[in-house]
C-alpha atoms as a PDB file:
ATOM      1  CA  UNK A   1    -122.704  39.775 -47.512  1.00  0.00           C
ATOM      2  CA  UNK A   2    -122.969  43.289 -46.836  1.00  0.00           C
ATOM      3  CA  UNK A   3    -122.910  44.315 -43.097  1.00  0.00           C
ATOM      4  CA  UNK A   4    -127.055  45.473 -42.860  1.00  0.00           C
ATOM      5  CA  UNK A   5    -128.119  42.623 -44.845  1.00  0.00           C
ATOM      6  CA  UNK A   6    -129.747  41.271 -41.707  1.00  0.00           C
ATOM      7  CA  UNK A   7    -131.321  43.895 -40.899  1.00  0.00           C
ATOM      8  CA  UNK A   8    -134.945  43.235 -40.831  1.00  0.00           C
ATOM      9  CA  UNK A   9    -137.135  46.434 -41.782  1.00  0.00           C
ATOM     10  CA  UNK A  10    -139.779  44.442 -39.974  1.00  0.00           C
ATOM     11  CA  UNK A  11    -138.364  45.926 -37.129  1.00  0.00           C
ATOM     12  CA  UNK A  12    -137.802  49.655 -38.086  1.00  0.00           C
ATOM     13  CA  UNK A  13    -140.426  51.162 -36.319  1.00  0.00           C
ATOM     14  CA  UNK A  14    -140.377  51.510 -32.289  1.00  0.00           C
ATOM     15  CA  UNK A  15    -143.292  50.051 -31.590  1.00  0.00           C
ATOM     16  CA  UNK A  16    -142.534  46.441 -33.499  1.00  0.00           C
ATOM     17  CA  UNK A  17    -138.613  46.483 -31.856  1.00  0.00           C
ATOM     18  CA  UNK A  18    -140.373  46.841 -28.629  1.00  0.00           C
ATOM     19  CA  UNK A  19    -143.194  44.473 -29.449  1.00  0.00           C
ATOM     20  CA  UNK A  20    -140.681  41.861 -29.880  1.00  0.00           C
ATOM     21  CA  UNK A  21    -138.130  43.090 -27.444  1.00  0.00           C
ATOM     22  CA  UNK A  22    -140.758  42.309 -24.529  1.00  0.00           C
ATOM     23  CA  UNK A  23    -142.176  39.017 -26.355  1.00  0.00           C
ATOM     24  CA  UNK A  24    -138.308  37.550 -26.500  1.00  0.00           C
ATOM     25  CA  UNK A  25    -137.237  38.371 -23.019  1.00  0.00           C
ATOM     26  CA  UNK A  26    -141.029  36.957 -21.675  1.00  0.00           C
ATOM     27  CA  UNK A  27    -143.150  33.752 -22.226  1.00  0.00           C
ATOM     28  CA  UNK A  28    -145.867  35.698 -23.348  1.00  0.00           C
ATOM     29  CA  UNK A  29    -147.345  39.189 -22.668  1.00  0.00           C
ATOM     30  CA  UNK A  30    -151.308  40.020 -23.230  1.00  0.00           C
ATOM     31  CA  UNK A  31    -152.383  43.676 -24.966  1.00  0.00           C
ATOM     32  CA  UNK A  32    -152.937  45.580 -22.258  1.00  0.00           C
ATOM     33  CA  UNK A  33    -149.450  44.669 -21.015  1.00  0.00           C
ATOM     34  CA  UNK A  34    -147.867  45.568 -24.614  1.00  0.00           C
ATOM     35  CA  UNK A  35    -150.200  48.518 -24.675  1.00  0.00           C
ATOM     36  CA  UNK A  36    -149.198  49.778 -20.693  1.00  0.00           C
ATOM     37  CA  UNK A  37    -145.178  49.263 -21.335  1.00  0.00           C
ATOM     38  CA  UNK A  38    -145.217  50.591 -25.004  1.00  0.00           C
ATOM     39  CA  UNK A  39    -147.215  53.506 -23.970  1.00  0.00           C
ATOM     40  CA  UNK A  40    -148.981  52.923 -27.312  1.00  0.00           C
ATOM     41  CA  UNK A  41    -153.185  53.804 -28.619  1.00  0.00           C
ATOM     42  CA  UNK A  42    -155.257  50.468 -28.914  1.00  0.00           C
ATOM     43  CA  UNK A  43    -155.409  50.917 -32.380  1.00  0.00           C
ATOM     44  CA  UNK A  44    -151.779  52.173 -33.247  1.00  0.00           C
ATOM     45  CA  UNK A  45    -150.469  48.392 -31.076  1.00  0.00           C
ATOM     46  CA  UNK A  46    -153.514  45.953 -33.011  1.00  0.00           C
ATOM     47  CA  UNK A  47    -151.595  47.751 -36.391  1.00  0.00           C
ATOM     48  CA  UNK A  48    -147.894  46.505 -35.430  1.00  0.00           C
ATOM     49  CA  UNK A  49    -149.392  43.103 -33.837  1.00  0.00           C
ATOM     50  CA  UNK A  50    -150.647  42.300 -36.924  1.00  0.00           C
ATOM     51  CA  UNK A  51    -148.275  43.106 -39.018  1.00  0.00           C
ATOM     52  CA  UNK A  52    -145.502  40.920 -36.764  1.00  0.00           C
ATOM     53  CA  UNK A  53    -148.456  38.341 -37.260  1.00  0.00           C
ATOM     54  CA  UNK A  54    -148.890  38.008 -40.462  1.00  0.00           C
ATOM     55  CA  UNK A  55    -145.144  37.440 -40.854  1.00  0.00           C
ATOM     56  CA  UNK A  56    -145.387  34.771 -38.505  1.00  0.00           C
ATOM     57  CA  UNK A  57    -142.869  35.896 -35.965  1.00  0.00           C
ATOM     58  CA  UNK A  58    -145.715  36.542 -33.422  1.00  0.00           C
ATOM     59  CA  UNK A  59    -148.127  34.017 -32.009  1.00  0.00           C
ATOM     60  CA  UNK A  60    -151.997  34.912 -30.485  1.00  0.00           C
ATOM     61  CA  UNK A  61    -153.788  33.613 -28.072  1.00  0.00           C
ATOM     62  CA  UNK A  62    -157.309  34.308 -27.389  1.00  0.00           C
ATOM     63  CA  UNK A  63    -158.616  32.814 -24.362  1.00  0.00           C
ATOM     64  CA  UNK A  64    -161.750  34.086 -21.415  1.00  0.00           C
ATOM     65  CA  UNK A  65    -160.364  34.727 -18.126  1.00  0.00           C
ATOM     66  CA  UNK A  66    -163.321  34.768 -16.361  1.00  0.00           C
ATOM     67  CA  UNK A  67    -166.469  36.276 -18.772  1.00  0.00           C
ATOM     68  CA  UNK A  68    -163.719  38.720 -20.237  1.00  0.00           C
ATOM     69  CA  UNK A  69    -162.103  38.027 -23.196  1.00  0.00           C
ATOM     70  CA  UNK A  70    -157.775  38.134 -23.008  1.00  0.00           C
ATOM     71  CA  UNK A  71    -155.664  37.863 -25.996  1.00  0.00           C
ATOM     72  CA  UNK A  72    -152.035  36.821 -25.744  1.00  0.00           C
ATOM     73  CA  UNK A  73    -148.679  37.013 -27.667  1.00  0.00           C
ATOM     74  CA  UNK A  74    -145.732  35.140 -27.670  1.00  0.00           C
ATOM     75  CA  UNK A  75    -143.033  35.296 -30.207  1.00  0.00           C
ATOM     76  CA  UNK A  76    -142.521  32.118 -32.456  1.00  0.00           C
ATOM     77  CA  UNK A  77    -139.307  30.529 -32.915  1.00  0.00           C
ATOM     78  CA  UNK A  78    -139.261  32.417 -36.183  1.00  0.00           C
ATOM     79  CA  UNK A  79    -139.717  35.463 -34.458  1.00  0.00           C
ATOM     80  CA  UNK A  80    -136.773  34.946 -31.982  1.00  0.00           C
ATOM     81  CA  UNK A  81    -134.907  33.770 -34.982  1.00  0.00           C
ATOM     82  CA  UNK A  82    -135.512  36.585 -37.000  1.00  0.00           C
ATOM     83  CA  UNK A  83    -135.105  39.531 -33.955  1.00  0.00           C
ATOM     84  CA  UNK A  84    -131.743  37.886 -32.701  1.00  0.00           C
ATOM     85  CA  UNK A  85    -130.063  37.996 -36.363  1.00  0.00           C
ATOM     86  CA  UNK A  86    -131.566  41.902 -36.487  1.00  0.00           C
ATOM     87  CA  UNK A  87    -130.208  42.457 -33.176  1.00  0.00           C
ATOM     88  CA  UNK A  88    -126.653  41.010 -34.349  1.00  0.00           C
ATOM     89  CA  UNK A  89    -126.559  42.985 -37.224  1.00  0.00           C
ATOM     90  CA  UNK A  90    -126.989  46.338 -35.804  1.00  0.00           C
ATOM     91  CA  UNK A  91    -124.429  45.534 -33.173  1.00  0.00           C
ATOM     92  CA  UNK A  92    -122.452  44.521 -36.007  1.00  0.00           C
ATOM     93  CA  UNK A  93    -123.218  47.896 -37.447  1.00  0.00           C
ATOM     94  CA  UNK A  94    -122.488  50.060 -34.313  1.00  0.00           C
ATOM     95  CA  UNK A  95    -119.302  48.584 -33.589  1.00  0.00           C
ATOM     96  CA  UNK A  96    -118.140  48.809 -37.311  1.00  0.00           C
END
């Protein structure tokens, strides 16, 4: 097995790596949270969310909090899976 075989290009870009580094270290975070610490347009963040999404390592919630409509993300077990064995490998690769 070659040392960035585990390296999931899922997580190449910023935004998804800090998608899922806020998702794994929290419960769950809602969009405008994402969107506030990622520094990130509505429509550039709704790309990456659904691309984590669709490859199942993200979770949403959508849910009124009073008369306003809140979504919510939380990253599946996949997800945390997935983002520690990416992690691992380029720690892997940096210390090589």
């Amino acid at each position: 097995m070659g040392i960035i075989d585990n390296i999931n290009k899922l997580f190449d870009h910023r935004i998804r790596l800090g998608i899922m580094s806020i998702l794994v270290v929290n419960d769950s975070a809602d969009f405008n949270r994402l969107k506030e610490l990622l520094d990130v347009t509505d429509g550039n963040l709704a790309s990456h969310l659904k691309a984590l999404e669709q490859a199942k390592y993200i979770l949403v919630e959508k849910q009124f909090i009073g008369r306003k409509p809140n979504t919510r993300y939380s990253a599946t077990k996949l997800g945390k899976i997935e983002f520690k064995k990416h992690i691992d490998a380029l720690e892997k690769l940096i210390r090589k």
